[in-house]
PDB file of N, CA and C in Angstrom:
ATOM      1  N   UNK A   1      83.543  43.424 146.495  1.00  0.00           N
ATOM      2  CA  UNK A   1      83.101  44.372 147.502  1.00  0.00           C
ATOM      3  C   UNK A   1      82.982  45.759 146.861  1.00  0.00           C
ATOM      4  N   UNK A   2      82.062  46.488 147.352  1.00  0.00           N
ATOM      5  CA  UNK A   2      81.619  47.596 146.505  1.00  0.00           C
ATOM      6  C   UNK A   2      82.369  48.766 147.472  1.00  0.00           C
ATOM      7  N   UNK A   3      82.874  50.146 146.779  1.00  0.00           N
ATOM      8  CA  UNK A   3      83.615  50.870 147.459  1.00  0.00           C
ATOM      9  C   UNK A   3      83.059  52.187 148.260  1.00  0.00           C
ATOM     10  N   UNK A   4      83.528  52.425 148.676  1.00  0.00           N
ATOM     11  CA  UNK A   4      82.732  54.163 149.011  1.00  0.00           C
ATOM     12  C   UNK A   4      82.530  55.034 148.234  1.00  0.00           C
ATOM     13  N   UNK A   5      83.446  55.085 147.181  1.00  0.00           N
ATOM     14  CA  UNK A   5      83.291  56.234 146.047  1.00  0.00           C
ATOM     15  C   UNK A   5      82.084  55.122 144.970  1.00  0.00           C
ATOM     16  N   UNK A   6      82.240  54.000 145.069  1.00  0.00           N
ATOM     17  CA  UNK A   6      81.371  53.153 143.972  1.00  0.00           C
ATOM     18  C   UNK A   6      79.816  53.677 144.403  1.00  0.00           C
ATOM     19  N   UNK A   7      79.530  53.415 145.726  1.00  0.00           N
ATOM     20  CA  UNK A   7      78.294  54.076 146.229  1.00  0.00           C
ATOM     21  C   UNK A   7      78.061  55.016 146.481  1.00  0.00           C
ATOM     22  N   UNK A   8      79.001  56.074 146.390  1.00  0.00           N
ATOM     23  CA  UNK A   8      78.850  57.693 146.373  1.00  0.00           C
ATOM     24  C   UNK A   8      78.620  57.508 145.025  1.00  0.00           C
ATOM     25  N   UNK A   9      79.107  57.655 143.439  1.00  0.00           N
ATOM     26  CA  UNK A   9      78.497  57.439 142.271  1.00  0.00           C
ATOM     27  C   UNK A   9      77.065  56.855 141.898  1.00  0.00           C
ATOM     28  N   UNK A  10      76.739  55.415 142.441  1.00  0.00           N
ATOM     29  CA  UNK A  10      75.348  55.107 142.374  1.00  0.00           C
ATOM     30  C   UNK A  10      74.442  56.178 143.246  1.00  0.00           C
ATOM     31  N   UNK A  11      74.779  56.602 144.042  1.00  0.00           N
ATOM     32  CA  UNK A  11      73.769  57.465 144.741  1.00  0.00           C
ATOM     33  C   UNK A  11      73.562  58.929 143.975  1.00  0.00           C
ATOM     34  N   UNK A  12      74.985  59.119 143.550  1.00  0.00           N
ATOM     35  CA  UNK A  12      74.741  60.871 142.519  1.00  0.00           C
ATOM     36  C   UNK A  12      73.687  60.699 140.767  1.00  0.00           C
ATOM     37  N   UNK A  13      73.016  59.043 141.039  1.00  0.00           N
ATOM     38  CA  UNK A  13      72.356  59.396 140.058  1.00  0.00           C
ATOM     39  C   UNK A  13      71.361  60.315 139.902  1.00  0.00           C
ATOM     40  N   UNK A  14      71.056  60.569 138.983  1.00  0.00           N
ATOM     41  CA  UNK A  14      70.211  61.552 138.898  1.00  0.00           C
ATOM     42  C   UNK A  14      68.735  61.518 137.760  1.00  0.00           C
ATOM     43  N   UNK A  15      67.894  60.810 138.957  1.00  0.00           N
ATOM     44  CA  UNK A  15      66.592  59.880 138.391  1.00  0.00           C
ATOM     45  C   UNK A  15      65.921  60.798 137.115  1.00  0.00           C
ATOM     46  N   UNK A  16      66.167  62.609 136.626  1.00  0.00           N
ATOM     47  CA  UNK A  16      65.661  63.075 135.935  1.00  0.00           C
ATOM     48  C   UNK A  16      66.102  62.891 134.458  1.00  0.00           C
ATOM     49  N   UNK A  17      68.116  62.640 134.245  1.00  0.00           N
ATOM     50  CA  UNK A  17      68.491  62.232 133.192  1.00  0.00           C
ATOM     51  C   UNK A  17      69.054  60.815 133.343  1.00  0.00           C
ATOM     52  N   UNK A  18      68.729  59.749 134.051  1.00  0.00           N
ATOM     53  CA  UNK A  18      69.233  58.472 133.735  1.00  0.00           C
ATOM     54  C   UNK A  18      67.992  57.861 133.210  1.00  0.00           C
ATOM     55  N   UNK A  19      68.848  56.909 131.768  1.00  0.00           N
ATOM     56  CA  UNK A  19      68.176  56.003 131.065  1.00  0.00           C
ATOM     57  C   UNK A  19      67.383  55.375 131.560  1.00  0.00           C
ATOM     58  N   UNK A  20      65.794  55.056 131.371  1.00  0.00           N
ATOM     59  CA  UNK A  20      64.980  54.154 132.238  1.00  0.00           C
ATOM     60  C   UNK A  20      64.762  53.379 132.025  1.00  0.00           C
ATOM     61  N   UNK A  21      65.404  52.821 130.714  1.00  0.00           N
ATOM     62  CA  UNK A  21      65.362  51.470 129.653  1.00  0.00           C
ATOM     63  C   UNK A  21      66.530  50.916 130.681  1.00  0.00           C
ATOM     64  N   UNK A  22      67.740  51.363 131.379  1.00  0.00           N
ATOM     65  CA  UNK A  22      69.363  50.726 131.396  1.00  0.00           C
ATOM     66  C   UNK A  22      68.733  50.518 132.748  1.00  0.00           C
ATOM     67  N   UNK A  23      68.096  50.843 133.823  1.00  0.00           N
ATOM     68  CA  UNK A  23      67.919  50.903 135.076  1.00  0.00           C
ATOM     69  C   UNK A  23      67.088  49.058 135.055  1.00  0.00           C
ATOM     70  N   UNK A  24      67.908  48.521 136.321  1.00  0.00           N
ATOM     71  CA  UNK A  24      67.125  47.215 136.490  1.00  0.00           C
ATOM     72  C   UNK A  24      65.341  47.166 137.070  1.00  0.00           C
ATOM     73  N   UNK A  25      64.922  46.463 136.311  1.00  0.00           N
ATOM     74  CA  UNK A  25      63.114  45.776 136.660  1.00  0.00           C
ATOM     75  C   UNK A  25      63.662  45.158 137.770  1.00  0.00           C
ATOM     76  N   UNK A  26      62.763  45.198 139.026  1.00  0.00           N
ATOM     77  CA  UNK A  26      62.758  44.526 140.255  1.00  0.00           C
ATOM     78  C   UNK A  26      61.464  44.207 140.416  1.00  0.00           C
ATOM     79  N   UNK A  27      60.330  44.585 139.678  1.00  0.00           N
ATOM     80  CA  UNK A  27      58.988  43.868 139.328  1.00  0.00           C
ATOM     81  C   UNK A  27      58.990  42.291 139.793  1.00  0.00           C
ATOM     82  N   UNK A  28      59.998  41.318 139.185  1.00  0.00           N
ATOM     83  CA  UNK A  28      59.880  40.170 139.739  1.00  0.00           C
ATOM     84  C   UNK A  28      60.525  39.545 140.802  1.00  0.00           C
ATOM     85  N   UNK A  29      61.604  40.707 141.282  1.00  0.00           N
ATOM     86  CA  UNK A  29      62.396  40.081 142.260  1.00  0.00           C
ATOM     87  C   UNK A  29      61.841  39.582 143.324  1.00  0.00           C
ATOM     88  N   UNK A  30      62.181  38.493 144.024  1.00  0.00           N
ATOM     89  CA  UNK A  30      62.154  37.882 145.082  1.00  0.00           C
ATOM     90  C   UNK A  30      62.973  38.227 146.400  1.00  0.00           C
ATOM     91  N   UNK A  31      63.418  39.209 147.212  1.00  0.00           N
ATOM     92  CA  UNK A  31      63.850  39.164 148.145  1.00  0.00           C
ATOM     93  C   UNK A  31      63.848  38.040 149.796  1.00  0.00           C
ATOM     94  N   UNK A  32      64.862  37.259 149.638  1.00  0.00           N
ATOM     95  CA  UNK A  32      65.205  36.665 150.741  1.00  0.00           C
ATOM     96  C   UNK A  32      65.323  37.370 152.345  1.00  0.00           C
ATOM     97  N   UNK A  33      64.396  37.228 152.727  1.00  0.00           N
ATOM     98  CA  UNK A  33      64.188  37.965 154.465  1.00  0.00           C
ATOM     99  C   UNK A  33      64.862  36.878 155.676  1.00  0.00           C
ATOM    100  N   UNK A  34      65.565  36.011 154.877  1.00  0.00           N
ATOM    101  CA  UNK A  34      65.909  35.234 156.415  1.00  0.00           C
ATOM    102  C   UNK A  34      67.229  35.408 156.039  1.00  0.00           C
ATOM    103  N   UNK A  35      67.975  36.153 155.313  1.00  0.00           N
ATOM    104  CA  UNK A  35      69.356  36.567 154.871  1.00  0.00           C
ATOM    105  C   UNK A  35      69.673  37.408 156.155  1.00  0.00           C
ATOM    106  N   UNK A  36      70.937  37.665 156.882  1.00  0.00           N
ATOM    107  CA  UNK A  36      71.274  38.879 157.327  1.00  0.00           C
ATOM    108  C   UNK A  36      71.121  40.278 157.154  1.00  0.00           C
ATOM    109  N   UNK A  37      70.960  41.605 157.504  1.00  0.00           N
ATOM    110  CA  UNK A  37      71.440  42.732 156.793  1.00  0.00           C
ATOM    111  C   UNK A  37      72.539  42.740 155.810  1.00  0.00           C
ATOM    112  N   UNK A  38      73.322  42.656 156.360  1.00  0.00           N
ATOM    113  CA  UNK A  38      74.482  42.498 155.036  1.00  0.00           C
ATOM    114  C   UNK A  38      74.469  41.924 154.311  1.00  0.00           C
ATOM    115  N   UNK A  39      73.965  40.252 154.087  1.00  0.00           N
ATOM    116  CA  UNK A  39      73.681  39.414 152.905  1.00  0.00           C
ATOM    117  C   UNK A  39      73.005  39.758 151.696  1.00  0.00           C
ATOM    118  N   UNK A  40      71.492  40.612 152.595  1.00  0.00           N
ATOM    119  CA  UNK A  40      70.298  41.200 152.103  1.00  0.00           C
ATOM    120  C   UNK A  40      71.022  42.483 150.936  1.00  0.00           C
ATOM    121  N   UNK A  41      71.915  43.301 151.654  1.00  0.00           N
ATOM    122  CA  UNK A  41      72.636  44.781 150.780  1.00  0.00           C
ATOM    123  C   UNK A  41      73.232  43.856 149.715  1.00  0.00           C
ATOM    124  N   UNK A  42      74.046  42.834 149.627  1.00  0.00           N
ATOM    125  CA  UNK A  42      74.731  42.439 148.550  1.00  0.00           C
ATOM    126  C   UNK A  42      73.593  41.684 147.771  1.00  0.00           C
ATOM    127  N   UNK A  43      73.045  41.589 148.277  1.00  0.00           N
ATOM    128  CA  UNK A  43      71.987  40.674 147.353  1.00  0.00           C
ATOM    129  C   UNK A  43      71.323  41.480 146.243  1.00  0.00           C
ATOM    130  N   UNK A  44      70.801  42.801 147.009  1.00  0.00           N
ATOM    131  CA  UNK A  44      69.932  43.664 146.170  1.00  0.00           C
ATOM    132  C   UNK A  44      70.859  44.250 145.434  1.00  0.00           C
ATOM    133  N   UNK A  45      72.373  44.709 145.372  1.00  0.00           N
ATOM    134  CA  UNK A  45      73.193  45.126 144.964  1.00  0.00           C
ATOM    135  C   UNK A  45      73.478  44.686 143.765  1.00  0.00           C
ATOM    136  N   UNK A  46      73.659  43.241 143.962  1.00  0.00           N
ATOM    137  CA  UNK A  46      73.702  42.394 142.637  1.00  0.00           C
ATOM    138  C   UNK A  46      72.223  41.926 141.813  1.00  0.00           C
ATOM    139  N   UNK A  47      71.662  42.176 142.432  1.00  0.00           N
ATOM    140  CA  UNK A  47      70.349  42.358 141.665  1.00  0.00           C
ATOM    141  C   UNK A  47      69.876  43.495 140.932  1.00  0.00           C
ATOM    142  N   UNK A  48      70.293  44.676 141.383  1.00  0.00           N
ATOM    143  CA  UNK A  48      69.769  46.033 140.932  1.00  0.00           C
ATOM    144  C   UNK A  48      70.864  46.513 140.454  1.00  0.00           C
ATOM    145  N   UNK A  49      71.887  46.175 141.276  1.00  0.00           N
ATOM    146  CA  UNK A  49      73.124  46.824 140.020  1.00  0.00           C
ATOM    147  C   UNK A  49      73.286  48.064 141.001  1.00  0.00           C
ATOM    148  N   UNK A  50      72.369  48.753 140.905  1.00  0.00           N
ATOM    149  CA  UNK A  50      72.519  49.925 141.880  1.00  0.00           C
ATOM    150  C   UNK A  50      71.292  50.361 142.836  1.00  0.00           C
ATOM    151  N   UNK A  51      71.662  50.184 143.767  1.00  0.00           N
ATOM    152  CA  UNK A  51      70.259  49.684 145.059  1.00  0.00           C
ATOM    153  C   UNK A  51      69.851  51.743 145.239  1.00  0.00           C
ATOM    154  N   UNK A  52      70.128  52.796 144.707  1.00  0.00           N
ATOM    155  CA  UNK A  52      69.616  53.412 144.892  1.00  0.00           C
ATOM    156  C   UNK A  52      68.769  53.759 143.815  1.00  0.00           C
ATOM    157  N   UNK A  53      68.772  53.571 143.094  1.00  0.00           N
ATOM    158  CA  UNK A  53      68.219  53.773 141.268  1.00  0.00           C
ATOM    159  C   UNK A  53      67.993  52.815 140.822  1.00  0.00           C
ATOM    160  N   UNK A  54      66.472  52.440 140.424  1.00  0.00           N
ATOM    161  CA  UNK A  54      65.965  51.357 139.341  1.00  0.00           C
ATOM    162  C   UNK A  54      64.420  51.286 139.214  1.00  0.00           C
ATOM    163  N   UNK A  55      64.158  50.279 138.368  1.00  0.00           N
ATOM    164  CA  UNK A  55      63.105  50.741 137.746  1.00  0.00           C
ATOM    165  C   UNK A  55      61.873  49.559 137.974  1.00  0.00           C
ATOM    166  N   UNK A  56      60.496  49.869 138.304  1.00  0.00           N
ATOM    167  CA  UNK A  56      59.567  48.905 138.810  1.00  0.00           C
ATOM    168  C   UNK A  56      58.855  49.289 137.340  1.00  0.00           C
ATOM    169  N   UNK A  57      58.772  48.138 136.791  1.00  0.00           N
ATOM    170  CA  UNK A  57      58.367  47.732 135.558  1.00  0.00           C
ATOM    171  C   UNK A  57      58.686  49.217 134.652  1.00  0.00           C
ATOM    172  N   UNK A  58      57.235  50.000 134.468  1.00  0.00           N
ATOM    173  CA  UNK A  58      57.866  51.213 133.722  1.00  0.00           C
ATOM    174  C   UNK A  58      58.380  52.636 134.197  1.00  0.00           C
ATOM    175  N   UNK A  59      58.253  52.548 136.200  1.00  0.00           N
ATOM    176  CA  UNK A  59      58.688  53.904 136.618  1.00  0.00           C
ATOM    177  C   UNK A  59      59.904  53.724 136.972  1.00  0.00           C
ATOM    178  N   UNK A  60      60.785  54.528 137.248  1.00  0.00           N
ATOM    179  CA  UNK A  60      62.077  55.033 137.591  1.00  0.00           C
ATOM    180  C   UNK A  60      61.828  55.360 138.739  1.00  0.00           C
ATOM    181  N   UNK A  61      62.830  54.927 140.084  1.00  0.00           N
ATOM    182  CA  UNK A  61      63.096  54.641 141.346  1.00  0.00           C
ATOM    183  C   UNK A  61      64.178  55.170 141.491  1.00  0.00           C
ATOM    184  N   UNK A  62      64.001  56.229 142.391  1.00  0.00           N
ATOM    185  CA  UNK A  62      65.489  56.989 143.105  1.00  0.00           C
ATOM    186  C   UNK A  62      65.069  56.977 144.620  1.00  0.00           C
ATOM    187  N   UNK A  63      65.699  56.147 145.295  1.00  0.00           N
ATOM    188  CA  UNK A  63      65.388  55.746 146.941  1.00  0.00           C
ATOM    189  C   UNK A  63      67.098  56.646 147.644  1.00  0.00           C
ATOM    190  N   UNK A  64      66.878  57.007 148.809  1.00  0.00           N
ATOM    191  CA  UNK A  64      67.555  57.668 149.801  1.00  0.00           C
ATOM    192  C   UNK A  64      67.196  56.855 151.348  1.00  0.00           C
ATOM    193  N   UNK A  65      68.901  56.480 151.628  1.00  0.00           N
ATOM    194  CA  UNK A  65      69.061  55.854 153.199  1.00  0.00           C
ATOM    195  C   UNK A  65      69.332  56.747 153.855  1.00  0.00           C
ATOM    196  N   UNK A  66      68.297  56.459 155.315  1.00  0.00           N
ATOM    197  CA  UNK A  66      68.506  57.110 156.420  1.00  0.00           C
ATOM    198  C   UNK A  66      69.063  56.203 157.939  1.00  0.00           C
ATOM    199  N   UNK A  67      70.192  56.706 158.002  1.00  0.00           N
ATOM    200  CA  UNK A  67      70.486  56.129 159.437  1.00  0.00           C
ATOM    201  C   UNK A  67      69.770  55.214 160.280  1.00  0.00           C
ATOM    202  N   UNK A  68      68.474  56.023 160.728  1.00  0.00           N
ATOM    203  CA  UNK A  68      67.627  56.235 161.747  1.00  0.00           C
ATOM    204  C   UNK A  68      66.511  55.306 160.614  1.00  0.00           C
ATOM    205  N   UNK A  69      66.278  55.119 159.086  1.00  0.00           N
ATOM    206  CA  UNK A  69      65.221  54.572 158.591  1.00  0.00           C
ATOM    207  C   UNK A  69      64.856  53.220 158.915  1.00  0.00           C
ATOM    208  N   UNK A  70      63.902  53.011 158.446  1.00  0.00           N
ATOM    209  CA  UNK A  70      62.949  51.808 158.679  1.00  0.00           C
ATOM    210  C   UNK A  70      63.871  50.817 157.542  1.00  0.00           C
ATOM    211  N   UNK A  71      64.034  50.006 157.486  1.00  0.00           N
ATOM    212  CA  UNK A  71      64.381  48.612 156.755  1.00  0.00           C
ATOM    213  C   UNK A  71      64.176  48.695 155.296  1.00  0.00           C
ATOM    214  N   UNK A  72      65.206  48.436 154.739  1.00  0.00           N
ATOM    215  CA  UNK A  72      64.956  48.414 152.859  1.00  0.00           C
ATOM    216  C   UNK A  72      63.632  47.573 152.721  1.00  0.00           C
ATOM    217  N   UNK A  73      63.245  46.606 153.333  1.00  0.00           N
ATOM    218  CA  UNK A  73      62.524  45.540 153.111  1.00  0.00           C
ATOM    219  C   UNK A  73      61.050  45.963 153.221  1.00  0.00           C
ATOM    220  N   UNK A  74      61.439  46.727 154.051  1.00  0.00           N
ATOM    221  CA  UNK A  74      59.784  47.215 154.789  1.00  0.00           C
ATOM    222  C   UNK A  74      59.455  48.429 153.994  1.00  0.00           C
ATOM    223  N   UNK A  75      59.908  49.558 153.163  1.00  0.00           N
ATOM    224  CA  UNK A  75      60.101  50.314 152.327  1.00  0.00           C
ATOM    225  C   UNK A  75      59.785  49.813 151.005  1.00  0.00           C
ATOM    226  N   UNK A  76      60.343  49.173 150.287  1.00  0.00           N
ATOM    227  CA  UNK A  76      60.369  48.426 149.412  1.00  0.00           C
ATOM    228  C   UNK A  76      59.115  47.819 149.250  1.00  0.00           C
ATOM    229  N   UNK A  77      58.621  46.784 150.040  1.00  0.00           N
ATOM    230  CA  UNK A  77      57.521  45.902 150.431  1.00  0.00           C
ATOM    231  C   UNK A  77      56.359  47.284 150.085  1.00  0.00           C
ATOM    232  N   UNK A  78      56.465  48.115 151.012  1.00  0.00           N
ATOM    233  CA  UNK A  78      55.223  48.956 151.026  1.00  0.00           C
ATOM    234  C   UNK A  78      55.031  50.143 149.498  1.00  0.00           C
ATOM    235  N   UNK A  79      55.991  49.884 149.055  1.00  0.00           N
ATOM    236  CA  UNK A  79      56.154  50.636 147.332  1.00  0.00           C
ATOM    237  C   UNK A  79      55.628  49.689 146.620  1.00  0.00           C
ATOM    238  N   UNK A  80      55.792  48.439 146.907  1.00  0.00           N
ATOM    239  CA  UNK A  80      55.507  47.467 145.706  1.00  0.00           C
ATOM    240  C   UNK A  80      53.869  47.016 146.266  1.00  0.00           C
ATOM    241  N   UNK A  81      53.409  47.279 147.450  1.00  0.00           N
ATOM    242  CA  UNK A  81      51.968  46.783 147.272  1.00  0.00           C
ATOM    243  C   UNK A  81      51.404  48.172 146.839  1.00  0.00           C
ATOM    244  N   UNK A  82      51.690  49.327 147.138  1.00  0.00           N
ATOM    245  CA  UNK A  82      51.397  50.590 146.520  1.00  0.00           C
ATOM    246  C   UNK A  82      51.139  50.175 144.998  1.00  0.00           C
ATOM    247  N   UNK A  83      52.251  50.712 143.916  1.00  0.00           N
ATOM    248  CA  UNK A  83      52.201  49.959 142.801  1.00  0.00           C
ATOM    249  C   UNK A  83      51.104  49.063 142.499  1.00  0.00           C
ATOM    250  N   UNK A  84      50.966  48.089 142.843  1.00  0.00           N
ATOM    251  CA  UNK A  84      50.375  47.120 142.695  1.00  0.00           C
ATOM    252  C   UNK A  84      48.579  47.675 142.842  1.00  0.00           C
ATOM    253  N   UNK A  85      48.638  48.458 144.034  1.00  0.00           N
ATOM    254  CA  UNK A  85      47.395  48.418 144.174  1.00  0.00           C
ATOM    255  C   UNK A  85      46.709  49.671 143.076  1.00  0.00           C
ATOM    256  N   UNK A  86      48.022  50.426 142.675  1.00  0.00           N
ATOM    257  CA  UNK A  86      47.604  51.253 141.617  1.00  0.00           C
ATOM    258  C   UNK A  86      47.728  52.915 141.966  1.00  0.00           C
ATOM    259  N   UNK A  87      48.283  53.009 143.204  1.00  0.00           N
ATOM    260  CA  UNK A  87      48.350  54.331 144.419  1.00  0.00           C
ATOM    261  C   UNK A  87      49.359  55.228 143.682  1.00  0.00           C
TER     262      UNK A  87
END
């Protein structure tokens, strides 16, 4: 289980001096949508290592949660057809 100070640290990264070689590719990930919310956070957690910072093939990704926001999934989803489409 990941702590409060563990995710206060992943979140104080700071996308201008972190390594973009050390940051995880999520280029191929597969996200599971019939998981719970909570299943879904540990999932990407252990996938990315750190769900606020990482890297889509060669850019560097610094994402911010909002209370009130729309769904990692639906966020995510709409970055990666972006990307993709070249935007």
């Amino acid at each position: 289980m990941i702590t409060q100070n563990q995710l206060n640290d992943m979140r104080a990264v700071d996308i201008r001096t972190v390594d973009k070689a050390a940051l995880s590719d999520v280029s191929g990930f597969q996200f599971d949508t019939t998981l719970s919310q909570e299943e879904r956070a540990a999932q990407i957690i252990s996938l990315t290592k750190n769900p606020y910072c990482f890297r889509y093939e060669d850019t560097a990704v610094k994402v911010e949660f909002a209370e009130d926001g729309p769904p990692l999934q639906d966020v995510m989803s709409g970055f990666l057809v972006r990307q993709k489409s070249g935007l």
